[in-house]
Protein backbone atom coordinates (compact mmCIF):
# COMPACT_ATOMS: atom_id res chain seq x y z
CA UNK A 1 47.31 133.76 102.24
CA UNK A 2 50.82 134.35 103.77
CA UNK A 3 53.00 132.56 105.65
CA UNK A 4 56.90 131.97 107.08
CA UNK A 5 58.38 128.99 105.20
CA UNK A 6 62.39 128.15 106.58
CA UNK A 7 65.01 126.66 104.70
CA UNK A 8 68.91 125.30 105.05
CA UNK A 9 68.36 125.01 109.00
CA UNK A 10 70.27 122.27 110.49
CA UNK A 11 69.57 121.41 113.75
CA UNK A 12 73.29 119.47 114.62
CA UNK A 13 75.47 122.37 114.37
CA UNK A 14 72.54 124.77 115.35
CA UNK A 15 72.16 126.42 112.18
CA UNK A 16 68.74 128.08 112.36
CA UNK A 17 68.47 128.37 108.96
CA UNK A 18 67.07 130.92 106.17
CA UNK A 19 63.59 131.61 106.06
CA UNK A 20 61.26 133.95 103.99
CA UNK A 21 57.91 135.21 103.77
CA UNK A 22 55.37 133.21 101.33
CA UNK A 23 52.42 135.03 99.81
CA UNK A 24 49.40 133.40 97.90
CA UNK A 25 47.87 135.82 96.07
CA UNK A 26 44.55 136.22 93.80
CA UNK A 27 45.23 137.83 90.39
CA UNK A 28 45.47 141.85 90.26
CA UNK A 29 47.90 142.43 93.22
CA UNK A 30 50.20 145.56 91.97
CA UNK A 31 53.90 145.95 92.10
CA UNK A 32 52.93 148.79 94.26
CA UNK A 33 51.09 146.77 96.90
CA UNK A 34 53.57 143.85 96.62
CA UNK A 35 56.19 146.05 97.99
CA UNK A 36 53.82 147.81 100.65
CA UNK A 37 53.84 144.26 102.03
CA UNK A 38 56.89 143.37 101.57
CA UNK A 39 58.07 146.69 103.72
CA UNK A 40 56.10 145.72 106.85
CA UNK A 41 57.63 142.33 106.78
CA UNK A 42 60.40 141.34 108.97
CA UNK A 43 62.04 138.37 106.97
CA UNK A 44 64.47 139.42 104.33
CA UNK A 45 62.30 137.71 101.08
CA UNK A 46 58.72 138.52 100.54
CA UNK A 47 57.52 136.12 98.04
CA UNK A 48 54.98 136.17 95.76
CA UNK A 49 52.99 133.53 93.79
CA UNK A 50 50.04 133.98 91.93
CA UNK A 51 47.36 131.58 93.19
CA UNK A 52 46.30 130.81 89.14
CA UNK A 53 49.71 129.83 88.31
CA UNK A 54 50.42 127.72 91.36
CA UNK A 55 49.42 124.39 90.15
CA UNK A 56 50.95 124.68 86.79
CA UNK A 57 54.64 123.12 85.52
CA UNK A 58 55.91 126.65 85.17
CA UNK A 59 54.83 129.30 87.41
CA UNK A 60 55.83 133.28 87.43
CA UNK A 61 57.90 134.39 90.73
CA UNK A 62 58.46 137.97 91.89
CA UNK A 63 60.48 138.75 95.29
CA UNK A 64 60.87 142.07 97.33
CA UNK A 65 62.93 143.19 100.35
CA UNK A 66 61.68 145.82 102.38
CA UNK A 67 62.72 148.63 100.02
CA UNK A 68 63.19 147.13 96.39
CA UNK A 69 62.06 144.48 94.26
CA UNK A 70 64.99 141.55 94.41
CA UNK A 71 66.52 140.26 90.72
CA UNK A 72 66.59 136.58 91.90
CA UNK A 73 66.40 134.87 95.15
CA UNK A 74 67.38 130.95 95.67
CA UNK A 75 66.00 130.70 99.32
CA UNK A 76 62.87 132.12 98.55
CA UNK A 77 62.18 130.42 95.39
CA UNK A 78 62.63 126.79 97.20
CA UNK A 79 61.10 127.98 100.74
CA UNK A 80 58.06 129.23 98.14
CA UNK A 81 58.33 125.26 96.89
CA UNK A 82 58.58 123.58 100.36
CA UNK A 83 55.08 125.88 101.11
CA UNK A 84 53.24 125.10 97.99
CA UNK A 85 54.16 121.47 98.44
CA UNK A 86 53.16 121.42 102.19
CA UNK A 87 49.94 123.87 101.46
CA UNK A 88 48.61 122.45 98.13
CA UNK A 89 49.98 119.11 97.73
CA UNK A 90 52.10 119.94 94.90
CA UNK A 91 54.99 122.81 93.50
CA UNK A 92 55.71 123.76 90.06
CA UNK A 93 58.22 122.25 88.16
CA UNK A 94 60.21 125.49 87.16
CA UNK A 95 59.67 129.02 88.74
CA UNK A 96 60.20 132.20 86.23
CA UNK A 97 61.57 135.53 87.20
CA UNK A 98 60.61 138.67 85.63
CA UNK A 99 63.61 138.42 83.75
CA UNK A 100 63.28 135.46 82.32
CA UNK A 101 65.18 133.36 84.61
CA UNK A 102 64.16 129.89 85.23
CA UNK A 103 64.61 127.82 88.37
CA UNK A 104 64.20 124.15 88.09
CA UNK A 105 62.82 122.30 91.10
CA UNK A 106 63.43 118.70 91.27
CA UNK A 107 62.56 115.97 94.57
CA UNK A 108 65.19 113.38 95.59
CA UNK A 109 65.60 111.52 98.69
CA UNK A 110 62.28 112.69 99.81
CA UNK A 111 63.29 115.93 99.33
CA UNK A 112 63.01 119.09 97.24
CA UNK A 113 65.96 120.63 95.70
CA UNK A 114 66.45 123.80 93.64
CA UNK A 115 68.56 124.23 90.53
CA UNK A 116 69.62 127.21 89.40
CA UNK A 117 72.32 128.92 86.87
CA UNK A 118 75.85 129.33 87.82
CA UNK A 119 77.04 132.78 87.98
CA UNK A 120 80.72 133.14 86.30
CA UNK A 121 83.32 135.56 87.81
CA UNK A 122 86.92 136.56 87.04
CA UNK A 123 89.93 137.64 89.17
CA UNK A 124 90.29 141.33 89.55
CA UNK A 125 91.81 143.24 92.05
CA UNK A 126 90.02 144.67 94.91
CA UNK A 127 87.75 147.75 94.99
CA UNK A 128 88.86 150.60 97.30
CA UNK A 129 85.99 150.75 99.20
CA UNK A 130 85.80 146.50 100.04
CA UNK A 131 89.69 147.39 101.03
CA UNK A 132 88.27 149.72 103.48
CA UNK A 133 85.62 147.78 104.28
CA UNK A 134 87.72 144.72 105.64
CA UNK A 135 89.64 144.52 108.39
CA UNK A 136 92.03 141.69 107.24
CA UNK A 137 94.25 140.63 104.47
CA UNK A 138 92.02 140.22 101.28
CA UNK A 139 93.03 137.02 99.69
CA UNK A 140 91.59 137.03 96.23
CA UNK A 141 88.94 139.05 94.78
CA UNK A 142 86.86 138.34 91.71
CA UNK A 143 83.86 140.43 90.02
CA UNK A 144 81.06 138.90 87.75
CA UNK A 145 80.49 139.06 84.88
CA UNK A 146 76.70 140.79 84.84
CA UNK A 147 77.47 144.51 85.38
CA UNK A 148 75.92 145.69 88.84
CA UNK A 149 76.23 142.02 89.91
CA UNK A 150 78.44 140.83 92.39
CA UNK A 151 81.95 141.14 94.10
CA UNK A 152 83.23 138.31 96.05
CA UNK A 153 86.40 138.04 98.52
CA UNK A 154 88.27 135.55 99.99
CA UNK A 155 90.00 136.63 103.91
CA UNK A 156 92.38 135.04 105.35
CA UNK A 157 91.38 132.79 108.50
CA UNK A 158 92.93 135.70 111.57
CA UNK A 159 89.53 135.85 112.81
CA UNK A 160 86.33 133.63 112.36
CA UNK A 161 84.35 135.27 109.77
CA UNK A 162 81.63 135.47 112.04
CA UNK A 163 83.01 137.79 114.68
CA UNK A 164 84.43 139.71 111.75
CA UNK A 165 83.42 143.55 111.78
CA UNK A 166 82.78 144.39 107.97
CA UNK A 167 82.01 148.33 107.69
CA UNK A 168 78.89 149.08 105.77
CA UNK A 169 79.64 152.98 105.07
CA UNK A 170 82.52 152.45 102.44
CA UNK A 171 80.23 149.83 100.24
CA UNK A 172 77.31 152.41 100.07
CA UNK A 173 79.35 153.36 97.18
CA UNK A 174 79.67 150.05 95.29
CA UNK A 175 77.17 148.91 92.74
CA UNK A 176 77.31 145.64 93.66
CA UNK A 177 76.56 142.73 96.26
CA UNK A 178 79.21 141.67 98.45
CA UNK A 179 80.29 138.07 99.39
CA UNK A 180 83.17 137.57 101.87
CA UNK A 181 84.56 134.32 101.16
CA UNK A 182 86.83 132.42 104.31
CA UNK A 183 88.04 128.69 104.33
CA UNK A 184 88.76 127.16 107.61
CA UNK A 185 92.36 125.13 106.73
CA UNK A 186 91.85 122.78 109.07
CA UNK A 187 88.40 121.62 108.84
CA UNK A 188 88.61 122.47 104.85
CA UNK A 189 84.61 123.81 105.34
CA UNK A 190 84.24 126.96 103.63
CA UNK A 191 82.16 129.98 105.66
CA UNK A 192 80.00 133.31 103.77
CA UNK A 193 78.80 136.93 104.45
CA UNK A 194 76.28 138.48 101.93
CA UNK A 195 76.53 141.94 102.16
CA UNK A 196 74.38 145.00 99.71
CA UNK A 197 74.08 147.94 101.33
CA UNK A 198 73.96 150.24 98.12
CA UNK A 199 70.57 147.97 97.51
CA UNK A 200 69.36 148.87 100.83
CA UNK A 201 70.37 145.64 102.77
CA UNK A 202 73.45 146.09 105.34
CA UNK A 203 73.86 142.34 105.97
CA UNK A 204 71.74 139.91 104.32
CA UNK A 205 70.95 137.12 106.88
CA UNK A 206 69.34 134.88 104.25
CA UNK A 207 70.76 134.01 100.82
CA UNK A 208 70.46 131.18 98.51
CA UNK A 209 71.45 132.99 94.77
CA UNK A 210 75.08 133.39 96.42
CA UNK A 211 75.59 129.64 95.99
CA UNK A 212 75.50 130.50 92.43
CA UNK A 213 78.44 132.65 92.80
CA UNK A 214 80.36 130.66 95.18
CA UNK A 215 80.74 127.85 93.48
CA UNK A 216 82.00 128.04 90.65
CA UNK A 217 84.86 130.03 92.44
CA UNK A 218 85.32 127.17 95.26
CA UNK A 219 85.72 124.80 92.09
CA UNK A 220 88.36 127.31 91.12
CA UNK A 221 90.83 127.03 93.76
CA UNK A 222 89.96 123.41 94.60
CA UNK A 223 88.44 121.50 91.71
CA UNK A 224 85.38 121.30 94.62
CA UNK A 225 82.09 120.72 92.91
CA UNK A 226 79.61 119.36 95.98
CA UNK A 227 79.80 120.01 99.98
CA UNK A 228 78.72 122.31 102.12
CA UNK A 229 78.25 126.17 102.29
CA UNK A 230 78.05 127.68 105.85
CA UNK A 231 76.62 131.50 106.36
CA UNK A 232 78.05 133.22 109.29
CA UNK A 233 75.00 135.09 109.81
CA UNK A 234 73.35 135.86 113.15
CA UNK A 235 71.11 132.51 112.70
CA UNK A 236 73.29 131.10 110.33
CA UNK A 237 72.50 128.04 107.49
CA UNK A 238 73.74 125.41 106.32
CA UNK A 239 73.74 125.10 102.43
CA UNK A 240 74.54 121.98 100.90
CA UNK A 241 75.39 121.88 97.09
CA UNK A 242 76.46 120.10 93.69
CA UNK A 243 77.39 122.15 90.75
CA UNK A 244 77.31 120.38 87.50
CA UNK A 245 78.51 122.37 83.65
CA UNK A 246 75.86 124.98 83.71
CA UNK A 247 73.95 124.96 87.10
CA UNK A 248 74.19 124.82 90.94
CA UNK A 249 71.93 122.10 92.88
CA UNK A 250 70.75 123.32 95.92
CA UNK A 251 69.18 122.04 99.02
């Protein structure tokens, strides 16, 4: 069984949210065949839960993009909630990557929220290729921790981050993903881009494991540690998080 599960839409600000592809699978579906499916479908996260592991406290979680297999994923691990719940009448209590990762799924105010680990970062000065990349003053830059992991920005508030052009050729050459941080001064709400080319993805529409990374940087310039995320994506979403010591809340 398969189906389109959305998450982080708000209809106020018409934010039409993040969705991803859920599959339902019996045992003995191959890697292989997971991403054959995964390439013909048109949402960013193909999702896959094993129908024998479905109704248990912890079950096993794999996601793919059209051309690779995806480390971790927040909006498809709680859209793949919001569907069990909805299909089945009940989600596991913690998903499991193939890594080992666990991501905690807890229900409050009728609602289903993800938790999952914060992803530290440090202050380092810009890659070449983001400079290139950006067409406006670069802020501050930091890189995580986990090698191949992430690189996020902060831009300066010239131009809406939406309408910003970000060229994709220059980061074809940097292991990493890409978030381009902006804060509107006025409104104080802070805006994101996900970008991974050198993974295959130009511009990812639909991220939830940026939160992660966001975060704990927010909290860094601002003491922060709950609001609102926006993505300034083509259909945009609208994130809303608390970050406690270890973790991000997300829903």
């Amino acid at each position: 069984m398969a189906q389109q599960q959305t998450v982080f839409a708000h209809s106020n600000t018409k934010k039409a949210g993040s969705s991803a592809l859920i599959v339902l699978h019996q045992p003995g579906l191959s890697a292989y065949m997971m991403q054959q499916i995964a390439r013909t479908s048109q949402q960013s996260a193909t999702v896959f839960i094993n129908v024998r592991y479905s109704t248990q406290v912890l079950c096993p979680i794999r996601w793919f993009n059209q051309n690779n297999e995806i480390k971790r994923c927040g909006h498809g691990t709680l859209a793949a909630a919001l569907f069990l719940q909805q299909y089945q009448g009940y989600c596991p209590r913690q998903f499991i990557s193939l890594s080992g990762e666990t991501f905690k799924i807890t229900y409050k105010l009728k609602q289903l929220r993800l938790s999952m680990a914060k992803i530290a970062s440090k202050e380092v000065a810009p890659h070449k290729a983001v400079v290139k990349a950006i067409d406006s003053a670069i802020l501050r830059s930091y890189a995580s921790a986990e090698e191949g992991g992430y690189t996020t920005i902060v831009v300066d508030e010239s131009q809406p981050l939406c309408t910003r052009s970000i060229l994709i050729k220059p980061l074809l050459s940097v292991a990493t993903a890409l978030i381009v941080l902006q804060q509107d001064s006025k409104t104080q709400q802070w805006y994101f881009r996900y970008f991974a080319p050198y993974y295959g993805i130009d511009e990812d529409q639909a991220t939830g494991s940026a939160v992660s990374i966001i975060t704990p940087i927010i909290k860094q310039l601002t003491k922060q540690t709950n609001g609102a995320l926006i993505q300034a994506s083509k259909n945009g979403a609208r994130l809303n998080y608390h970050l406690a010591c270890q973790s991000v809340l997300l829903y």
